[in-house]
PDB file of N, CA and C in Angstrom:
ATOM      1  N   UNK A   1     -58.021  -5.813  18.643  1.00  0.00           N
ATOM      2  CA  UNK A   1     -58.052  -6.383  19.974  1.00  0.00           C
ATOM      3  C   UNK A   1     -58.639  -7.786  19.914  1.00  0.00           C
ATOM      4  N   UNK A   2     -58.100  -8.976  20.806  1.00  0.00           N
ATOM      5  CA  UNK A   2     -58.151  -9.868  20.747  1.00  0.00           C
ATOM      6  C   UNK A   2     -59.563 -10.166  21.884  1.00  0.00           C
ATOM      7  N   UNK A   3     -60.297 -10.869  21.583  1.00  0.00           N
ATOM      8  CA  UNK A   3     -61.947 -10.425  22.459  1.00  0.00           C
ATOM      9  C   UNK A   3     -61.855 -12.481  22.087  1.00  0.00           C
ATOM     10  N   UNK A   4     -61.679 -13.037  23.750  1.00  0.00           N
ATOM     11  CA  UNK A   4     -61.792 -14.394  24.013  1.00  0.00           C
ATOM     12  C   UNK A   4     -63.464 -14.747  24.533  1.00  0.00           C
ATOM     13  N   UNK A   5     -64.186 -13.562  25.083  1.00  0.00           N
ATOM     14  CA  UNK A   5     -65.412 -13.945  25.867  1.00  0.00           C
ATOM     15  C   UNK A   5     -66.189 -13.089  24.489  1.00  0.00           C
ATOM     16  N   UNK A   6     -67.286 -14.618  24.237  1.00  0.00           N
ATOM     17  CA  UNK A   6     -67.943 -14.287  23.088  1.00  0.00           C
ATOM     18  C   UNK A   6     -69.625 -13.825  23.454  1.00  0.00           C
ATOM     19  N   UNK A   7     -69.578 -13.259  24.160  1.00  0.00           N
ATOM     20  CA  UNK A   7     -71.033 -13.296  24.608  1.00  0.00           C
ATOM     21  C   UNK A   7     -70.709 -11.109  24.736  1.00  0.00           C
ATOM     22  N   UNK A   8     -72.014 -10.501  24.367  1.00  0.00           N
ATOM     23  CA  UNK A   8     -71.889  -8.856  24.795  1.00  0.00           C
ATOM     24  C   UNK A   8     -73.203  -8.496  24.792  1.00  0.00           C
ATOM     25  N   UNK A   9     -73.352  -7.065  25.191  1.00  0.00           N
ATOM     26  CA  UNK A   9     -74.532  -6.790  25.233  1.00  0.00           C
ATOM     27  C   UNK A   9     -75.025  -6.561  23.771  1.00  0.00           C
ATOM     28  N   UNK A  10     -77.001  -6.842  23.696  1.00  0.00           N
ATOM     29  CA  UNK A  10     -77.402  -6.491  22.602  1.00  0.00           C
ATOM     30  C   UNK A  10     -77.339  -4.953  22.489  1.00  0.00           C
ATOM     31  N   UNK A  11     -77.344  -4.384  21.408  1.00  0.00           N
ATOM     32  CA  UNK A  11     -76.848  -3.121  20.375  1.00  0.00           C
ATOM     33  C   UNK A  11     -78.327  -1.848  21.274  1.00  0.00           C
ATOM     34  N   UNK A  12     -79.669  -2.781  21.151  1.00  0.00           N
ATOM     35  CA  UNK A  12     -80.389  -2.119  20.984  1.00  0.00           C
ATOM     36  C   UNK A  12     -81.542  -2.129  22.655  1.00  0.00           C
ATOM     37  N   UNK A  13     -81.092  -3.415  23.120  1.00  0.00           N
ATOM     38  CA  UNK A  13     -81.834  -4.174  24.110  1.00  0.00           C
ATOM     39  C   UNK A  13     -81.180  -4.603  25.103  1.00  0.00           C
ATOM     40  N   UNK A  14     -81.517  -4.077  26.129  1.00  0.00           N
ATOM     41  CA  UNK A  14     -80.682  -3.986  27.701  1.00  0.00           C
ATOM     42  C   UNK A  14     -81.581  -5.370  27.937  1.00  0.00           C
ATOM     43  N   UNK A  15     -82.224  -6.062  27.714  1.00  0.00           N
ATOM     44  CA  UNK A  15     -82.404  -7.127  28.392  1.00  0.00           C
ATOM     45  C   UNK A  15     -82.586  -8.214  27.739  1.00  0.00           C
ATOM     46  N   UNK A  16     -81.277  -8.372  26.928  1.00  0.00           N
ATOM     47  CA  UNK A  16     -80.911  -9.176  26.188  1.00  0.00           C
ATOM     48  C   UNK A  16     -79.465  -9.285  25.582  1.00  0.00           C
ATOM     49  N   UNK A  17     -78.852 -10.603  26.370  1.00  0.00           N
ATOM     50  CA  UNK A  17     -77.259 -10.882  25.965  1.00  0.00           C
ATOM     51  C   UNK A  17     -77.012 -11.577  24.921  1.00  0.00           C
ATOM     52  N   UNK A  18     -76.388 -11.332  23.846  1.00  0.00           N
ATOM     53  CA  UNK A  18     -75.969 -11.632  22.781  1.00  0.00           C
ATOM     54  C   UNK A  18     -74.668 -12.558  22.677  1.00  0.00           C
ATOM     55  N   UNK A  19     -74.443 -14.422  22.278  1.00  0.00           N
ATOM     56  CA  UNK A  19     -73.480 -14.931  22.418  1.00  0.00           C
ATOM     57  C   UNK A  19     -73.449 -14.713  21.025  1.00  0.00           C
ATOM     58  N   UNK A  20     -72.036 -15.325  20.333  1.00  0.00           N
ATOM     59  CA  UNK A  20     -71.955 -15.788  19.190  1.00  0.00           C
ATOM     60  C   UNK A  20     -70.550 -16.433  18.653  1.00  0.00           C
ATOM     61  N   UNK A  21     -70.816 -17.086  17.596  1.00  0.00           N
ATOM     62  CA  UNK A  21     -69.968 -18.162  17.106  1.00  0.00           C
ATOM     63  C   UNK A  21     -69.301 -17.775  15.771  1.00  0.00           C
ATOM     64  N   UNK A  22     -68.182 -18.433  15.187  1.00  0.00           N
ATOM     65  CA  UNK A  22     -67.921 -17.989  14.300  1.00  0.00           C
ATOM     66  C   UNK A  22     -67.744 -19.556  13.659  1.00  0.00           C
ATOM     67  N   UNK A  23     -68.076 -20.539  14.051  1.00  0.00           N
ATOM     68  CA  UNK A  23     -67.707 -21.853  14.001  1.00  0.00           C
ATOM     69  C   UNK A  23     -68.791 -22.529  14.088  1.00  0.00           C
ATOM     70  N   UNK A  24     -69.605 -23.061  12.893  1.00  0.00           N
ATOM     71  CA  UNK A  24     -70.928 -23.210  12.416  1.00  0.00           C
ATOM     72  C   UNK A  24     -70.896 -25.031  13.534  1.00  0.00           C
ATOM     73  N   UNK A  25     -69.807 -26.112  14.084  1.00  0.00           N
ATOM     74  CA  UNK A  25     -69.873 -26.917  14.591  1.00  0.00           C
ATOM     75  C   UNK A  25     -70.420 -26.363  16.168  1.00  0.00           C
ATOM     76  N   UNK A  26     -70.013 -25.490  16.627  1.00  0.00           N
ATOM     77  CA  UNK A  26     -69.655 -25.011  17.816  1.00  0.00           C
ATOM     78  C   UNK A  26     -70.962 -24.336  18.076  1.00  0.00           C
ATOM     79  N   UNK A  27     -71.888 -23.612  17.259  1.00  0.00           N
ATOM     80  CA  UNK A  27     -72.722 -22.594  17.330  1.00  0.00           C
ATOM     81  C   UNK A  27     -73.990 -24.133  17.549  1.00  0.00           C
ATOM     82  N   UNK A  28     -74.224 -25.487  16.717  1.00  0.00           N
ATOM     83  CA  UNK A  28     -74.992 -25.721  16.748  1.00  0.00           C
ATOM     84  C   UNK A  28     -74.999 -26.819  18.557  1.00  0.00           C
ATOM     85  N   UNK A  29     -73.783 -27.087  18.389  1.00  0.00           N
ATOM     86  CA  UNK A  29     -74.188 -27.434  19.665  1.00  0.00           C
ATOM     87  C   UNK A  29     -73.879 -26.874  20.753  1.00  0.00           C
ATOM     88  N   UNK A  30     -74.120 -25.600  20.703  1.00  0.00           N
ATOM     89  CA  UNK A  30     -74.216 -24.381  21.545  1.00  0.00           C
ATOM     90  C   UNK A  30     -75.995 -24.679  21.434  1.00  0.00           C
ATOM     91  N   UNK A  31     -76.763 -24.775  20.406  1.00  0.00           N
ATOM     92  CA  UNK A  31     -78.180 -24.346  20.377  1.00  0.00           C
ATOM     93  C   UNK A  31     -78.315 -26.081  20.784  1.00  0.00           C
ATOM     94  N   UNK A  32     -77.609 -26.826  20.379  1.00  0.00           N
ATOM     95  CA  UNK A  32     -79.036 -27.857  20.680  1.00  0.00           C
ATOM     96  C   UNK A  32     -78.296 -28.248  22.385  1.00  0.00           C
ATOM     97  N   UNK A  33     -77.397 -27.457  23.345  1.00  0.00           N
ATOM     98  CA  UNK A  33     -77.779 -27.474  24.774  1.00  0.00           C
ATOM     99  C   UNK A  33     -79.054 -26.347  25.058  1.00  0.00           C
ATOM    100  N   UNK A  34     -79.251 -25.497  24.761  1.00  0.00           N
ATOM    101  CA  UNK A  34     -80.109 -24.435  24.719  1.00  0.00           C
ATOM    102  C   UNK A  34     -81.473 -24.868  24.563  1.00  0.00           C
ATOM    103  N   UNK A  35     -81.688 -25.854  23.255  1.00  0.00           N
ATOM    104  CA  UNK A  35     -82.870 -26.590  23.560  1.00  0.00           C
ATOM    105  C   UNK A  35     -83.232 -27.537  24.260  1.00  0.00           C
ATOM    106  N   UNK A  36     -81.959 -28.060  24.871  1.00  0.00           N
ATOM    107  CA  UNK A  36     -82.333 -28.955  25.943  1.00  0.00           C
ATOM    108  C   UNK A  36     -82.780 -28.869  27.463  1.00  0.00           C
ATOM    109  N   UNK A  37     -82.622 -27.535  27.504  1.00  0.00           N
ATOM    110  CA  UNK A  37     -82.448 -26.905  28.618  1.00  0.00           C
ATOM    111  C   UNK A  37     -83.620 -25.942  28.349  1.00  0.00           C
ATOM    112  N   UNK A  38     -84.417 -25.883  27.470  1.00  0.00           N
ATOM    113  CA  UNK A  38     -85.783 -24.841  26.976  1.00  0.00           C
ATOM    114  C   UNK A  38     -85.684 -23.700  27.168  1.00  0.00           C
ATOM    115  N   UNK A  39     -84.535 -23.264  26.733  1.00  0.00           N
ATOM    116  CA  UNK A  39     -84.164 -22.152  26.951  1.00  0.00           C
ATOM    117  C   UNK A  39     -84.289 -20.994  25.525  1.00  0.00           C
ATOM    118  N   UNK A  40     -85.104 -20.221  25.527  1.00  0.00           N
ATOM    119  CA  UNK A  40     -85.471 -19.483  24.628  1.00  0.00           C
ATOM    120  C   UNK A  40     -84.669 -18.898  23.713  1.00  0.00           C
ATOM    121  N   UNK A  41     -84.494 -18.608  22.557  1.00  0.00           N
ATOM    122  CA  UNK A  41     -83.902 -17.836  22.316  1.00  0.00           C
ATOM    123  C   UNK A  41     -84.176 -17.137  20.562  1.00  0.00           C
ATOM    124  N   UNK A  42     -83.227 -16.252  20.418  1.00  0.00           N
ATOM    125  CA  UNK A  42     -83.239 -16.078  18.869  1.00  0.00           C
ATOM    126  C   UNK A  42     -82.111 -15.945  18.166  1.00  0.00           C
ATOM    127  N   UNK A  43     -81.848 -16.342  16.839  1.00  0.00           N
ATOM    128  CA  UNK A  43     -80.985 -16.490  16.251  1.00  0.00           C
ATOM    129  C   UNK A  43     -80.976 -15.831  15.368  1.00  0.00           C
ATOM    130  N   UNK A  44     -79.568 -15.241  14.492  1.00  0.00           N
ATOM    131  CA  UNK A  44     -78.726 -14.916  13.193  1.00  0.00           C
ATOM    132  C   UNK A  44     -77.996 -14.920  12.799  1.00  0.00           C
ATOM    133  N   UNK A  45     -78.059 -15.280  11.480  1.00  0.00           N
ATOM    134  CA  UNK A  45     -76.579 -15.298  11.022  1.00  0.00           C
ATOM    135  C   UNK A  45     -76.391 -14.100  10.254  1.00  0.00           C
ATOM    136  N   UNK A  46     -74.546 -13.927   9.989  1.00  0.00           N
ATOM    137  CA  UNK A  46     -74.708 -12.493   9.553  1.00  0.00           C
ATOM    138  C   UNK A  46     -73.806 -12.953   8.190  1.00  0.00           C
ATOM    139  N   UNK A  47     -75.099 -13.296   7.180  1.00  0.00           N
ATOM    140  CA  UNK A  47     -74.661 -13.637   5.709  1.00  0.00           C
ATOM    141  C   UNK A  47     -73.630 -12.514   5.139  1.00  0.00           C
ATOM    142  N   UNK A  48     -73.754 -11.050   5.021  1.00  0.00           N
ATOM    143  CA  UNK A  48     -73.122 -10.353   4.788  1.00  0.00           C
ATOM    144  C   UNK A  48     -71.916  -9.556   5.095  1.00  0.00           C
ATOM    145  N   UNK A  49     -71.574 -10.241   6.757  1.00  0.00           N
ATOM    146  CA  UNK A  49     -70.193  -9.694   7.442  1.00  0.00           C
ATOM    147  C   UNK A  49     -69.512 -10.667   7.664  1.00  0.00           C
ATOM    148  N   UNK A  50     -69.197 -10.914   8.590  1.00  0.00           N
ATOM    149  CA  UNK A  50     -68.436 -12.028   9.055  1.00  0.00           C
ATOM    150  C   UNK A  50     -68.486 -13.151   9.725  1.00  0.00           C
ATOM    151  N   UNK A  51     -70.126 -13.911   9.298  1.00  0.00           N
ATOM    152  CA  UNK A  51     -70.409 -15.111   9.186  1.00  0.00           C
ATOM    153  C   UNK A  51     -70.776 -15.576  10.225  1.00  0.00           C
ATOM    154  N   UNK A  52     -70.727 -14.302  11.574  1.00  0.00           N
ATOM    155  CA  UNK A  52     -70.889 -15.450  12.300  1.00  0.00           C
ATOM    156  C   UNK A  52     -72.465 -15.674  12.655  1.00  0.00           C
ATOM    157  N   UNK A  53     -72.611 -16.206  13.885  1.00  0.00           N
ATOM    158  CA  UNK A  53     -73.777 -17.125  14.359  1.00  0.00           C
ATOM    159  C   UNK A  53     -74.423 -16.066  15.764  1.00  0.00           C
ATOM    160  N   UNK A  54     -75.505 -15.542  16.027  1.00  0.00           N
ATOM    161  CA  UNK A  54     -75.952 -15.052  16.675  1.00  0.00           C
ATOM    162  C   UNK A  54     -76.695 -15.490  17.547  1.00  0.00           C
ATOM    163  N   UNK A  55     -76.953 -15.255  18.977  1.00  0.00           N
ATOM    164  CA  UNK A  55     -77.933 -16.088  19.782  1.00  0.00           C
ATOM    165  C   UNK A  55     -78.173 -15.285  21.144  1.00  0.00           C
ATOM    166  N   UNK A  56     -79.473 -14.793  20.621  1.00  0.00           N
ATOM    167  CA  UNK A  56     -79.727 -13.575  21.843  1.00  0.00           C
ATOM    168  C   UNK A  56     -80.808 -14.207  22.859  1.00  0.00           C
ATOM    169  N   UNK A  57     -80.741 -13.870  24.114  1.00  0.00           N
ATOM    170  CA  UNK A  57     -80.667 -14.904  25.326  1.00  0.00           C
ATOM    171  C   UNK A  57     -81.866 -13.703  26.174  1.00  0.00           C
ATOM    172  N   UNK A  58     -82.550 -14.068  26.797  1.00  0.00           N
ATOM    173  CA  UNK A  58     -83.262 -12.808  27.818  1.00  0.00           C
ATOM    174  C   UNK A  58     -82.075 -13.164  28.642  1.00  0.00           C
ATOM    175  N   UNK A  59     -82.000 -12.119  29.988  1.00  0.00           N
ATOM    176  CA  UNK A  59     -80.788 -11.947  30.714  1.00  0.00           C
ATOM    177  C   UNK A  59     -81.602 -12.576  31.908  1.00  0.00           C
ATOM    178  N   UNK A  60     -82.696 -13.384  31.944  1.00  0.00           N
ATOM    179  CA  UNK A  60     -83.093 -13.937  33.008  1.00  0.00           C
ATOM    180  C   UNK A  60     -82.796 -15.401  33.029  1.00  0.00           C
ATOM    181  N   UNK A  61     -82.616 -15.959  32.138  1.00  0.00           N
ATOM    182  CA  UNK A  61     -81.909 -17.269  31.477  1.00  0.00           C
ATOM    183  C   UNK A  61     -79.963 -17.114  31.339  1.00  0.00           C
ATOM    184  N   UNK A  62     -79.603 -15.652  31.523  1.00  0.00           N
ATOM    185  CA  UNK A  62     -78.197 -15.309  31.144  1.00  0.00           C
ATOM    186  C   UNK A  62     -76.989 -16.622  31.741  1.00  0.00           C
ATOM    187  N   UNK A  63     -77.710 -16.981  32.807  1.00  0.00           N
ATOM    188  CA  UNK A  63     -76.522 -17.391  34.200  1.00  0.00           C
ATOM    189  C   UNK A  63     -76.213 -19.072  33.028  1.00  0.00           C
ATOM    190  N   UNK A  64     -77.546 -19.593  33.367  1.00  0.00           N
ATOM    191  CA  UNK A  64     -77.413 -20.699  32.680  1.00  0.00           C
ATOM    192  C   UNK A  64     -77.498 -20.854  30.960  1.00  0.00           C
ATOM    193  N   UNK A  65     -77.356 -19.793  30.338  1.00  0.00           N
ATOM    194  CA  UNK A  65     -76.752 -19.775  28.635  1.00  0.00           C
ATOM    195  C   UNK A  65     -75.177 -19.442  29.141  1.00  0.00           C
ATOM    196  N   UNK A  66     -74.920 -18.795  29.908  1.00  0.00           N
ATOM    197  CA  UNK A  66     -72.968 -18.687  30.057  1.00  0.00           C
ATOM    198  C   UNK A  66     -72.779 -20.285  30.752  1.00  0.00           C
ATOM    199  N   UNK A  67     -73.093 -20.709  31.302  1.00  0.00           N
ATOM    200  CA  UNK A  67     -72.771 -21.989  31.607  1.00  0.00           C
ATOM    201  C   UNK A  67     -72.371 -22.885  30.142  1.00  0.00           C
ATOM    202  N   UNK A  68     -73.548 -23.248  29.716  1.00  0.00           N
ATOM    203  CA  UNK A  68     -74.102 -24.122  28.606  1.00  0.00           C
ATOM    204  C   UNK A  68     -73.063 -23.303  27.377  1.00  0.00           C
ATOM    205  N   UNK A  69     -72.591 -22.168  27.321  1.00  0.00           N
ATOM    206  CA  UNK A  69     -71.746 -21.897  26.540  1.00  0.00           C
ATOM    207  C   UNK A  69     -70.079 -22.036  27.040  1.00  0.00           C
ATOM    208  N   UNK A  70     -69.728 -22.175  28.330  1.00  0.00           N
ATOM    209  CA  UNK A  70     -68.626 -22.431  28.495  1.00  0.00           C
ATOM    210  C   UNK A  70     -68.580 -23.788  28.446  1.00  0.00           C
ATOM    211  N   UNK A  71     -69.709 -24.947  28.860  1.00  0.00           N
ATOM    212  CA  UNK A  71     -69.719 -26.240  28.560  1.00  0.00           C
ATOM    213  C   UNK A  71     -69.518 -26.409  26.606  1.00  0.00           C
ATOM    214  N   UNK A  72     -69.775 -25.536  25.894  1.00  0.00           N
ATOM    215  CA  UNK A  72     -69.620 -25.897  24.683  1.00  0.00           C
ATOM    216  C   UNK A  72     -68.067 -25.473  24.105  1.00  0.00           C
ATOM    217  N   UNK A  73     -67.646 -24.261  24.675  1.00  0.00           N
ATOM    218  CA  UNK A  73     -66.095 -24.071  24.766  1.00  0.00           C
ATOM    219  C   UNK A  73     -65.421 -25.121  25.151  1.00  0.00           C
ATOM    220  N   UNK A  74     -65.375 -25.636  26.449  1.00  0.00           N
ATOM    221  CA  UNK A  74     -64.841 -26.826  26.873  1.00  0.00           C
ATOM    222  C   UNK A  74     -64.721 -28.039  25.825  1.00  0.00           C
ATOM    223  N   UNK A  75     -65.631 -27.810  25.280  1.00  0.00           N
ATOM    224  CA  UNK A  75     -66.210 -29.034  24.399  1.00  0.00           C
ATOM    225  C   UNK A  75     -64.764 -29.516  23.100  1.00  0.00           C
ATOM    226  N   UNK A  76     -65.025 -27.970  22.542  1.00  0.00           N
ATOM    227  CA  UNK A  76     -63.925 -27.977  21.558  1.00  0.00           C
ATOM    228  C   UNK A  76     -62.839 -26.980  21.578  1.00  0.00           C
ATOM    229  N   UNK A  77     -61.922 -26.962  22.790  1.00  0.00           N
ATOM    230  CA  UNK A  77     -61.219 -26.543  22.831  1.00  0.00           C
ATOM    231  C   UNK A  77     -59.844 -27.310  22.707  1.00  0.00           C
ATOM    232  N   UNK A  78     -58.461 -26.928  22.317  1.00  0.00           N
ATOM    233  CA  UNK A  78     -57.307 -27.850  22.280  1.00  0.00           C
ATOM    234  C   UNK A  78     -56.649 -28.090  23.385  1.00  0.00           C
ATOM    235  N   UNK A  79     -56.077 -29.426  23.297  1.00  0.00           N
ATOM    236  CA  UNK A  79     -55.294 -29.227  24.425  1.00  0.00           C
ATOM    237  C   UNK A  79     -53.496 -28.710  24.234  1.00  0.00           C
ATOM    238  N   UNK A  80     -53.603 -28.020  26.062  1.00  0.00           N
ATOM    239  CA  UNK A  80     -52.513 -27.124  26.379  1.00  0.00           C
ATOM    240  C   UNK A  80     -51.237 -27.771  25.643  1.00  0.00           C
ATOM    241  N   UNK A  81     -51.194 -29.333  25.955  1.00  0.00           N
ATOM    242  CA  UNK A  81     -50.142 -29.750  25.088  1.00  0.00           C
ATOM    243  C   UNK A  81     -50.533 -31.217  24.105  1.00  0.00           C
ATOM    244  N   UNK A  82     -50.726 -30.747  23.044  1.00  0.00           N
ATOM    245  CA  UNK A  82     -51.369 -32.175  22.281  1.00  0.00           C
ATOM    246  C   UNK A  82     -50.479 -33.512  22.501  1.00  0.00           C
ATOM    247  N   UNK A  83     -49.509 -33.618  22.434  1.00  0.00           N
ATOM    248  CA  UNK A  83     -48.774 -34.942  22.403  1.00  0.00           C
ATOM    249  C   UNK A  83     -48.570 -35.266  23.794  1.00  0.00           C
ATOM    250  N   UNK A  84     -48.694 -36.806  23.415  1.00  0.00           N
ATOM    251  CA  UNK A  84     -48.970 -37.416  25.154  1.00  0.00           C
ATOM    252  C   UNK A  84     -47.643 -37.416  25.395  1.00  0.00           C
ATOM    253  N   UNK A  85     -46.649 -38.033  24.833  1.00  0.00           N
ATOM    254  CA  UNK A  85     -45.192 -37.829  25.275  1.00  0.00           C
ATOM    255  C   UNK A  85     -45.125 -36.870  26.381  1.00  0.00           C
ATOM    256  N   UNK A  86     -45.129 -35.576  25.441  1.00  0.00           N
ATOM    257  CA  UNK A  86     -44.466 -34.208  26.055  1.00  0.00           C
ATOM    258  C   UNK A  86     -45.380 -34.009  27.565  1.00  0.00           C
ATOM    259  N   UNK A  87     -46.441 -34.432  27.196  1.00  0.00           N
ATOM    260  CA  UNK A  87     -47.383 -33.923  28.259  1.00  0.00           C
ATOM    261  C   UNK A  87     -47.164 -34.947  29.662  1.00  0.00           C
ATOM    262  N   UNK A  88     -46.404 -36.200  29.215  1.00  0.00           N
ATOM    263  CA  UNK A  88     -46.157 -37.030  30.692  1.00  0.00           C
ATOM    264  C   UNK A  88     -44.746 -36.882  30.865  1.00  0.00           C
ATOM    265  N   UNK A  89     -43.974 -36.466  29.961  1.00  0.00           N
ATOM    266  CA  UNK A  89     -43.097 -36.032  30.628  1.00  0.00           C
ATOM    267  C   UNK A  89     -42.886 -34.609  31.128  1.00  0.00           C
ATOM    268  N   UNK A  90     -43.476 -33.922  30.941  1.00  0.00           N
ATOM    269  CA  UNK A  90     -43.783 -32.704  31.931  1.00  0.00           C
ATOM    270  C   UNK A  90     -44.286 -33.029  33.045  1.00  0.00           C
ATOM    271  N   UNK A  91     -45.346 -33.677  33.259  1.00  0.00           N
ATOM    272  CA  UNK A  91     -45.710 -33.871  34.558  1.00  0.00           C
ATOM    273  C   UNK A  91     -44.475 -35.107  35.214  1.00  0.00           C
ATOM    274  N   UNK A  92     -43.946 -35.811  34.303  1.00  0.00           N
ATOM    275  CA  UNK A  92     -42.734 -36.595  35.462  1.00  0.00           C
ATOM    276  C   UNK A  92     -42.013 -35.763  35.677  1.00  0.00           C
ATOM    277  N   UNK A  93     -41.533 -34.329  35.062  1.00  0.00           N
ATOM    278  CA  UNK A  93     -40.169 -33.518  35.265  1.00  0.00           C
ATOM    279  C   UNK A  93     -40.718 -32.797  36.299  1.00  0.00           C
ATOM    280  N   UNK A  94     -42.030 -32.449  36.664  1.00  0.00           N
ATOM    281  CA  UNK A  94     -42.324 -31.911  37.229  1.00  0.00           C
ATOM    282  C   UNK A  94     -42.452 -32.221  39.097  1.00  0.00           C
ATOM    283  N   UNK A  95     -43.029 -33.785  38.642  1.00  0.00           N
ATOM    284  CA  UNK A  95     -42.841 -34.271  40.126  1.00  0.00           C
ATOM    285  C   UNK A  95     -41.600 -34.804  40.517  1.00  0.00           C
ATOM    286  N   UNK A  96     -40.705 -34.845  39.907  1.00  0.00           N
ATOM    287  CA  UNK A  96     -39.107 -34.708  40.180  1.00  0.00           C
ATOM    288  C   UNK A  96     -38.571 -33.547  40.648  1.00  0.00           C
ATOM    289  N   UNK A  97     -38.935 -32.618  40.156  1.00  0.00           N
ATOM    290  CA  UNK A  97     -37.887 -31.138  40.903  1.00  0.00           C
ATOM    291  C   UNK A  97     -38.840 -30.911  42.053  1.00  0.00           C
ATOM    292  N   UNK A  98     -40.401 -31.238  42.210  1.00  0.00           N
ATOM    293  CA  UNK A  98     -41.037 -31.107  43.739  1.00  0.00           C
ATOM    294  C   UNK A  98     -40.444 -32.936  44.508  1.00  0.00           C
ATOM    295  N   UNK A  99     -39.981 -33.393  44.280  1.00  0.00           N
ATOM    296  CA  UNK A  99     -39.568 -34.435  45.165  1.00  0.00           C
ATOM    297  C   UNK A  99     -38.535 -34.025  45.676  1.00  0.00           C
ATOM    298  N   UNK A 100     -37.213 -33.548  44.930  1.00  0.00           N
ATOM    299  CA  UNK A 100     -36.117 -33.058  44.958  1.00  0.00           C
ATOM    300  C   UNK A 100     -35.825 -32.110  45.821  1.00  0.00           C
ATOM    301  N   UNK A 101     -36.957 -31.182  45.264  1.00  0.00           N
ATOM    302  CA  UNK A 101     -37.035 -29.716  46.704  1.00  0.00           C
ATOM    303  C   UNK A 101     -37.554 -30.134  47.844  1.00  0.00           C
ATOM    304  N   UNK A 102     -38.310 -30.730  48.121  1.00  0.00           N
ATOM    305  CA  UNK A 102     -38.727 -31.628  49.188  1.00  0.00           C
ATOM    306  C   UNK A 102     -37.364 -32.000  50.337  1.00  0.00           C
ATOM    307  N   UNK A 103     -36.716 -33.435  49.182  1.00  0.00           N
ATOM    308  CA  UNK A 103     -35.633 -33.749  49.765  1.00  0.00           C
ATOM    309  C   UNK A 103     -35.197 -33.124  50.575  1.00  0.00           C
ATOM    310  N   UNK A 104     -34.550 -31.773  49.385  1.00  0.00           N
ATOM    311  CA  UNK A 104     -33.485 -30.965  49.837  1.00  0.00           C
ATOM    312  C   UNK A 104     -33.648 -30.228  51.094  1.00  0.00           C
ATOM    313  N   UNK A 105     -35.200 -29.642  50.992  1.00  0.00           N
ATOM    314  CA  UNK A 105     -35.336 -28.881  52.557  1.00  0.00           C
ATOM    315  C   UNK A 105     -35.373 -30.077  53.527  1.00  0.00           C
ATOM    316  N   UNK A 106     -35.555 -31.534  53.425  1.00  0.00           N
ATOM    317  CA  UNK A 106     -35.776 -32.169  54.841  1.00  0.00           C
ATOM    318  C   UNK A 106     -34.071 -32.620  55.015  1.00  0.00           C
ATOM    319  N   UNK A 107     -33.148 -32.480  53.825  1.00  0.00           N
ATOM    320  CA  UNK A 107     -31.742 -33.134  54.345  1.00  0.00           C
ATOM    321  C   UNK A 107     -31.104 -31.983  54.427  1.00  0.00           C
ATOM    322  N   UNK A 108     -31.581 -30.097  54.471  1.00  0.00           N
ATOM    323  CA  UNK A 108     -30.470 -29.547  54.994  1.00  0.00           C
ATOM    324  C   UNK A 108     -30.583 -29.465  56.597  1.00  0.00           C
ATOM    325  N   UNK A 109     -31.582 -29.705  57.093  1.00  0.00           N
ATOM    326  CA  UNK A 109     -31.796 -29.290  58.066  1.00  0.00           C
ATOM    327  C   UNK A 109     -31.295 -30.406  58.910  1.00  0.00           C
TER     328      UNK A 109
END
């Protein structure tokens, strides 16, 4: 199963949410908004599984670590369409068939 929201509960500790990274760029400036924001936390990495980056949060800080982690998603995420070409001409094809439909409903009437 494909799991996009990286944040779950800790294993052992109901009052404590667990984000994590698998992308050692992404994880650190995940932590250094976290320290900017003095926001507590603890960390691991998991040398022996699958590498990734751990960062367990009290759930009283939760609201603003999901923020500060979707601001770091945002950060490095791709875009929907990389090439500028394609991407302005989608939006011209686009405001062409809404001009068009436009037209069309004000000249059948």
């Amino acid at each position: 199963m494909i799991s996009t929201i990286n944040f779950q509960e800790h294993p052992t500790n109901r009052n404590v949410k667990v984000f994590f990274y698998t992308n050692l760029e992404h994880a650190n400036h995940f932590e250094s908004l976290l320290n900017d924001k003095s926001i507590e936390f603890e960390k691991q990495i998991d040398d022996q599984g699958d590498q990734r980056i751990y960062y367990g949060i009290h759930i009283s800080h939760f609201n603003d670590a999901k923020h500060l982690n979707y601001l770091t998603i945002g950060k490095f995420r791709n875009k929907f369409i990389p090439d500028v070409f394609f991407r302005y001409l989608l939006i011209t094809v686009s405001i062409l068939v809404v001009g068009l439909s436009i037209a069309g409903a004000l000249l059948s009437e």
